[in-house]
C-alpha atoms as a PDB file:
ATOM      1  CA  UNK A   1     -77.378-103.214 -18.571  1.00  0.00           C
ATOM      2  CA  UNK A   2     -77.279 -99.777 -16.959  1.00  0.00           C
ATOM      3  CA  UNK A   3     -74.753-101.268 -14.714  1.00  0.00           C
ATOM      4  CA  UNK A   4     -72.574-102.346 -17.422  1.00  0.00           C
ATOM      5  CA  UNK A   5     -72.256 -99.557 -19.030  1.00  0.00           C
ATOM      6  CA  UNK A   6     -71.503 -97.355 -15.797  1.00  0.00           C
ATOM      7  CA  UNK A   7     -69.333 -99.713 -14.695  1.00  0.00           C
ATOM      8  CA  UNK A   8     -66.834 -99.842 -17.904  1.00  0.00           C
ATOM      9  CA  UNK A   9     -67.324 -96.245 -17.970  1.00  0.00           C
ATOM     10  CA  UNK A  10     -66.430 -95.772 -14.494  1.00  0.00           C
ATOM     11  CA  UNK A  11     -63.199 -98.003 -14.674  1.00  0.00           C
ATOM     12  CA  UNK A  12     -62.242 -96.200 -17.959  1.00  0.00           C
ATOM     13  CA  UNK A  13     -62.209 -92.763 -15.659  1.00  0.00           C
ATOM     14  CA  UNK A  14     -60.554 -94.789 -13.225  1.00  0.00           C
ATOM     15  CA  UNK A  15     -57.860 -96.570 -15.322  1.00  0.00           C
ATOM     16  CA  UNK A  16     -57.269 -92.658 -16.875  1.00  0.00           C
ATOM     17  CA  UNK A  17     -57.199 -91.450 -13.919  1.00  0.00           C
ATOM     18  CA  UNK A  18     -53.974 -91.993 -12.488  1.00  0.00           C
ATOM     19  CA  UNK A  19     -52.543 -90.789 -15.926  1.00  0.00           C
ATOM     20  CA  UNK A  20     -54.142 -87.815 -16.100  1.00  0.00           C
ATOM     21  CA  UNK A  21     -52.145 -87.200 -12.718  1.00  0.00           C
ATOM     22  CA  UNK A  22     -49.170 -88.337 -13.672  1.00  0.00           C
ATOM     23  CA  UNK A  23     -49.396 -85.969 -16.981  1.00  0.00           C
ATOM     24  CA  UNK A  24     -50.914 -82.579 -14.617  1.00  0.00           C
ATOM     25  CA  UNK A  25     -47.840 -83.929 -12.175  1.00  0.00           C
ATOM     26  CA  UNK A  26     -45.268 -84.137 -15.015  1.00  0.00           C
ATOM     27  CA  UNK A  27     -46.154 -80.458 -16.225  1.00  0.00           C
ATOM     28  CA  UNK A  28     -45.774 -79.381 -13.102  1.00  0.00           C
ATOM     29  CA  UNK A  29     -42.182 -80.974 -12.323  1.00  0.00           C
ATOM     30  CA  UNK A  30     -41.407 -79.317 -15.889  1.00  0.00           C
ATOM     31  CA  UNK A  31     -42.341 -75.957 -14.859  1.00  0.00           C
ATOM     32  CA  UNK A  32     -40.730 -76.221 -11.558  1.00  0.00           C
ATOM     33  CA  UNK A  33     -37.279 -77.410 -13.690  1.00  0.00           C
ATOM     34  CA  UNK A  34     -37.815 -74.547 -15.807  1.00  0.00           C
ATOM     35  CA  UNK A  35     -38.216 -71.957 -12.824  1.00  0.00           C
ATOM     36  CA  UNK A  36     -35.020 -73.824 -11.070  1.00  0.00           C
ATOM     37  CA  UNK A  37     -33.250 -73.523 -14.102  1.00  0.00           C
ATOM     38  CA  UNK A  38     -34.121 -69.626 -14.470  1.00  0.00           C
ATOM     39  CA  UNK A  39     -33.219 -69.096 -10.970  1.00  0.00           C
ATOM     40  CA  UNK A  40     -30.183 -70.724 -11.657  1.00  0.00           C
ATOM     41  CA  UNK A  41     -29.076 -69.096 -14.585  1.00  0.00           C
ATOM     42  CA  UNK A  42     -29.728 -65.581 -12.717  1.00  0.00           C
ATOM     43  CA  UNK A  43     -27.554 -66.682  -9.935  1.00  0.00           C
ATOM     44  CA  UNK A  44     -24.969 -67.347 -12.338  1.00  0.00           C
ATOM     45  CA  UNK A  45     -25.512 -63.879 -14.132  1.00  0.00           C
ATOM     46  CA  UNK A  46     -25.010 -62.404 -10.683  1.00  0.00           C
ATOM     47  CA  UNK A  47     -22.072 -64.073  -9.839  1.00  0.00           C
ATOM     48  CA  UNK A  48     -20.356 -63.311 -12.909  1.00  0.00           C
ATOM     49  CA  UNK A  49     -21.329 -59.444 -12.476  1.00  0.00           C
ATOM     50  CA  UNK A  50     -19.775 -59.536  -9.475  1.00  0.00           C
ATOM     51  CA  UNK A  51     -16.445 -61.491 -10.811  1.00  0.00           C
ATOM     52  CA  UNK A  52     -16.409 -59.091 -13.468  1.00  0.00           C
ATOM     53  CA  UNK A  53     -16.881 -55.888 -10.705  1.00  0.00           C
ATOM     54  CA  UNK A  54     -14.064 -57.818  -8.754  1.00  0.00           C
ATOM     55  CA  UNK A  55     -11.870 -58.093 -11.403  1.00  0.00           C
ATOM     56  CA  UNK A  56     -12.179 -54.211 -12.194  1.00  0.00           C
ATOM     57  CA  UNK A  57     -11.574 -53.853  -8.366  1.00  0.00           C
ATOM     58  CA  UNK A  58      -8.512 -55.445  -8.561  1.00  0.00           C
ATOM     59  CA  UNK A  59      -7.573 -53.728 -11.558  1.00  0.00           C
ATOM     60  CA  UNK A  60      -8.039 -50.650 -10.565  1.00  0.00           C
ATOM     61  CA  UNK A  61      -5.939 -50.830  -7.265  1.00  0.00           C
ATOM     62  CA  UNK A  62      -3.442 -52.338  -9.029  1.00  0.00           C
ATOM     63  CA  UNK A  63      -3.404 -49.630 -11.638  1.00  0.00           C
ATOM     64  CA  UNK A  64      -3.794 -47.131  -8.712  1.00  0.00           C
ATOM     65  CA  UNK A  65      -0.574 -48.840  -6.616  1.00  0.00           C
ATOM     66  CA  UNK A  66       1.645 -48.477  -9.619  1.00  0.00           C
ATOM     67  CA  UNK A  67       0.662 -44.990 -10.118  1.00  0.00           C
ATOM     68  CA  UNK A  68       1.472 -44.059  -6.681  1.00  0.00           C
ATOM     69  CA  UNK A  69       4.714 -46.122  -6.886  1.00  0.00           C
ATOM     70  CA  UNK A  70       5.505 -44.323 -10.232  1.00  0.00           C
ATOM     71  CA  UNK A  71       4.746 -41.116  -8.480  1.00  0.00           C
ATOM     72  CA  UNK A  72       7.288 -41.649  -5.333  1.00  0.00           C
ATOM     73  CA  UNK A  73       9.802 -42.894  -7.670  1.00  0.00           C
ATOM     74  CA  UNK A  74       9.785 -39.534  -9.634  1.00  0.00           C
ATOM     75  CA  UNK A  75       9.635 -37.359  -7.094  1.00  0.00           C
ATOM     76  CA  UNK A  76      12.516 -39.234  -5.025  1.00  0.00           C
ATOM     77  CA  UNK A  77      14.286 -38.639  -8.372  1.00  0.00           C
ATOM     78  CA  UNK A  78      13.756 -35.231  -8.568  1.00  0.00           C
ATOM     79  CA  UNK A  79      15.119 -34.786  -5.274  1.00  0.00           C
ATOM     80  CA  UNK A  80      18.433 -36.408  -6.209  1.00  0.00           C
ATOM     81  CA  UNK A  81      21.407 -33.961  -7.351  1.00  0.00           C
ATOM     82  CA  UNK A  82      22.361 -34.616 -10.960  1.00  0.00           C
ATOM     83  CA  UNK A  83      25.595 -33.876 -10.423  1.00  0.00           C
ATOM     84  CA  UNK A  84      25.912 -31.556 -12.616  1.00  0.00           C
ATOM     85  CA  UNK A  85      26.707 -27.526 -10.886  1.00  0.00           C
ATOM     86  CA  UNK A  86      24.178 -25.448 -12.253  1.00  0.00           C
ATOM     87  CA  UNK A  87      21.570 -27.645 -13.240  1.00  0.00           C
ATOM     88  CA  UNK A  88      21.415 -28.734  -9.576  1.00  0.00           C
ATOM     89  CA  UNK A  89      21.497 -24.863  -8.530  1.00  0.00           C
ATOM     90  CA  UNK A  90      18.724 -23.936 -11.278  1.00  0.00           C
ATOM     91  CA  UNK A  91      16.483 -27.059  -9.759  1.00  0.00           C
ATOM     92  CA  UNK A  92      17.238 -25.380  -6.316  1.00  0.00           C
ATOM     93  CA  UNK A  93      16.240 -22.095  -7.530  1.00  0.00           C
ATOM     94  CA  UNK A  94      12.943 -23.189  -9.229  1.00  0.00           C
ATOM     95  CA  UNK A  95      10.951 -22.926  -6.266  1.00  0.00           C
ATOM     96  CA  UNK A  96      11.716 -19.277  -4.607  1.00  0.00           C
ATOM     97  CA  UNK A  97      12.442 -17.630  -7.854  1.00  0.00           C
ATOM     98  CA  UNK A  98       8.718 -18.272  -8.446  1.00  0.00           C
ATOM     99  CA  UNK A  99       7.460 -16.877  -5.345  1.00  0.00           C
ATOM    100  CA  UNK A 100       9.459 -14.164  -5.222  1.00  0.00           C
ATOM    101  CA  UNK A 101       7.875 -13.412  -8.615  1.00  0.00           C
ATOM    102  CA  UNK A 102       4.868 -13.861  -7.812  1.00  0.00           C
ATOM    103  CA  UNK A 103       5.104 -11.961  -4.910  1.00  0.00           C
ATOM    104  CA  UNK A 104       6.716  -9.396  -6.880  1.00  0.00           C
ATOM    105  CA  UNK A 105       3.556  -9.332  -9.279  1.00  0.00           C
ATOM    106  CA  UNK A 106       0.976  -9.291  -6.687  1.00  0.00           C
ATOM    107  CA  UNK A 107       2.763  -6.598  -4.574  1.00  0.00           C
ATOM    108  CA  UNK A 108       2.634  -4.453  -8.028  1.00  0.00           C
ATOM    109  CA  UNK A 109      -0.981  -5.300  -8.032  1.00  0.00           C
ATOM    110  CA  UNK A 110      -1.979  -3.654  -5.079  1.00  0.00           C
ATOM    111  CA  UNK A 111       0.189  -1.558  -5.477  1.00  0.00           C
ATOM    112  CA  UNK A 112      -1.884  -0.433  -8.648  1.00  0.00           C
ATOM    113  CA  UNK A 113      -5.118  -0.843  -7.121  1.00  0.00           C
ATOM    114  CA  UNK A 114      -4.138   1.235  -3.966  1.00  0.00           C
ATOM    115  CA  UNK A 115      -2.698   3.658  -6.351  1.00  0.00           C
ATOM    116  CA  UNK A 116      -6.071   4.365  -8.394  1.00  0.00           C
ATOM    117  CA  UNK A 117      -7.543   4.258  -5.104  1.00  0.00           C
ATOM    118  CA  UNK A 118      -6.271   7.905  -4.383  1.00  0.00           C
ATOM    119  CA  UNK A 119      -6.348   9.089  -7.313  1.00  0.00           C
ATOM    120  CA  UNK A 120     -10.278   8.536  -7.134  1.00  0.00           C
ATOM    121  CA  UNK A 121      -9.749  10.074  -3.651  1.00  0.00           C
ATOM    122  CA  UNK A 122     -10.169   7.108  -1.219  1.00  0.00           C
ATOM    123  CA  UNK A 123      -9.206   7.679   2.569  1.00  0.00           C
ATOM    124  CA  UNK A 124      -5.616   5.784   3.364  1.00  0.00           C
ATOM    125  CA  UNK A 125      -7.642   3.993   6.180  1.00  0.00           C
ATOM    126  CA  UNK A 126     -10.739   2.726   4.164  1.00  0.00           C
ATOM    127  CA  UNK A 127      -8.616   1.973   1.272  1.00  0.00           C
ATOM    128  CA  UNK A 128      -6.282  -0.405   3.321  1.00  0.00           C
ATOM    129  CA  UNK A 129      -9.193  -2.472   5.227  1.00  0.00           C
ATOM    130  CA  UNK A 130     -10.532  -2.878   1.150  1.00  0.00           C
ATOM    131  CA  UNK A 131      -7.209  -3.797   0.261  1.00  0.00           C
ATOM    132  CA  UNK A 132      -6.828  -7.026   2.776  1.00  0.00           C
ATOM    133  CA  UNK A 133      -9.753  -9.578   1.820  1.00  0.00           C
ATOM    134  CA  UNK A 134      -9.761 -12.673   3.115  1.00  0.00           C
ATOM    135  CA  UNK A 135      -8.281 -14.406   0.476  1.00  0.00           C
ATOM    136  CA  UNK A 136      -5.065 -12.063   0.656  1.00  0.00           C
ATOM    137  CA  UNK A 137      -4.786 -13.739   4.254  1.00  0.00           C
ATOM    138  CA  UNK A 138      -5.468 -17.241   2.883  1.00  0.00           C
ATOM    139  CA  UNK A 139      -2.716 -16.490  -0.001  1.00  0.00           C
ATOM    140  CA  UNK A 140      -0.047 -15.069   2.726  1.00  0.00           C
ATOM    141  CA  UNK A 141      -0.777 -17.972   5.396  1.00  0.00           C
ATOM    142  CA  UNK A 142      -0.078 -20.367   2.580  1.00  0.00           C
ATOM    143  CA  UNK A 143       2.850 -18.946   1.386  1.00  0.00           C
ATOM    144  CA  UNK A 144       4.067 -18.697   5.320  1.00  0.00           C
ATOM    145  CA  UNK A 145       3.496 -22.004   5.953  1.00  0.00           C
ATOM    146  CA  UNK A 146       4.739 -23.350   2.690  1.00  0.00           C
ATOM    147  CA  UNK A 147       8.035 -21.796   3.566  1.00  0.00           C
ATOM    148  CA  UNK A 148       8.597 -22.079   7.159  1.00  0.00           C
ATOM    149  CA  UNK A 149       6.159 -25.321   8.525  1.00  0.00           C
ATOM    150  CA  UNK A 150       7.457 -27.613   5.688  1.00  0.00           C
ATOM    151  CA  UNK A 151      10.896 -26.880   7.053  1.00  0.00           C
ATOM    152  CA  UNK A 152       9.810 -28.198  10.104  1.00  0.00           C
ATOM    153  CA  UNK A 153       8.299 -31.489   8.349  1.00  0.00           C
ATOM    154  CA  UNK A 154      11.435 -31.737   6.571  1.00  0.00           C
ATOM    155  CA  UNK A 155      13.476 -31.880   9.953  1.00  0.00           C
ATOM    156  CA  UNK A 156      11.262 -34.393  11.368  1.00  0.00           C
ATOM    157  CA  UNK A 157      11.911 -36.844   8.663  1.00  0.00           C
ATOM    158  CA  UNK A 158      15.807 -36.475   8.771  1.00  0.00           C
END
C-alpha cells in the first residue's frame, strides 16, 4: 500500500514537474522580454538625443553660414560708392577723422599728465620713461599697422 501511495505521489511530482519548468522558464523569457524591451527603448532614447543634437548642429551652421553671408554682403556694400559726392567723401572720411581725433585726445592727455608732472617737480627724463607704458606701444603699433600693413593687404587682393 506504501507503494501505492508513493508511487501516485511520485508521478503527481513528476507529471507537475515539467510545468513547474515551463512556468519558472516562462517568467524568465518574460523578464528577459522586459529587459530587451528596456534596452531597446533606451537605445531609441539615445538615438533620438542624438537626432535632436544633430538637428541643432545643423541648425546652427546653417544659422551661422547665413550670418557670415549676411555679414560679407554688408560690408561689400559698404564698400560700394553711393554715388552720391559727399556722402561717398563723408564715408571716406569716417575712418581718419576718428583717429586723428583720437589721436588728438590722447596727445592732450599726456600732454596733461606730463604737464602736472612738472608742476609736482618730476625730472624731464623720469617723467618720459613713466609716460611710455607698454600699452602706449601696443596702442601706437596698432594704429601703425592699421594704417600702413592693411594697405599692403589691400594691394595684394587687387
Amino acid at each position: 500500500m506504501i507503494e501505492t501511495l508513493l508511487g501516485g505521489l511520485l508521478g503527481g511530482i513528476f507529471r507537475l514537474a515539467p510545468e513547474l519548468l515551463k512556468w519558472l522558464d516562462r517568467a524568465g523569457e518574460r523578464a528577459h522580454e522586459l529587459a530587451m524591451q528596456d534596452k531597446a527603448l533606451e537605445f531609441e532614447r539615445l538615438r533620438g538625443a542624438q537626432r535632436m543634437a544633430e538637428i541643432g548642429a545643423a541648425a546652427d551652421a546653417a544659422w551661422t553660414t547665413g550670418a557670415i553671408a549676411a555679414l560679407k554682403e554688408a560690408i561689400a556694400a559698404q564698400g560700394q560708392p553711393s554715388g552720391v559726392r559727399w556722402v561717398d567723401a563723408l564715408s571716406t572720411s569716417v575712418r581718419p577723422v576718428i583717429t586723428y581725433w583720437f589721436m588728438a585726445l590722447y596727445c592732450v592727455a599726456k600732454g596733461a599728465a606730463l604737464a602736472g608732472a612738472v608742476n609736482a617737480g618730476f625730472g624731464w627724463g623720469s617723467m618720459l620713461a613713466q609716460a611710455w607704458t607698454d600699452a602706449d606701444q601696443a596702442l601706437w603699433s596698432g594704429m601703425l599697422n592699421f594704417w600702413f600693413v592693411g594697405r599692403v593687404f589691400d594691394r595684394m587682393r587687387s
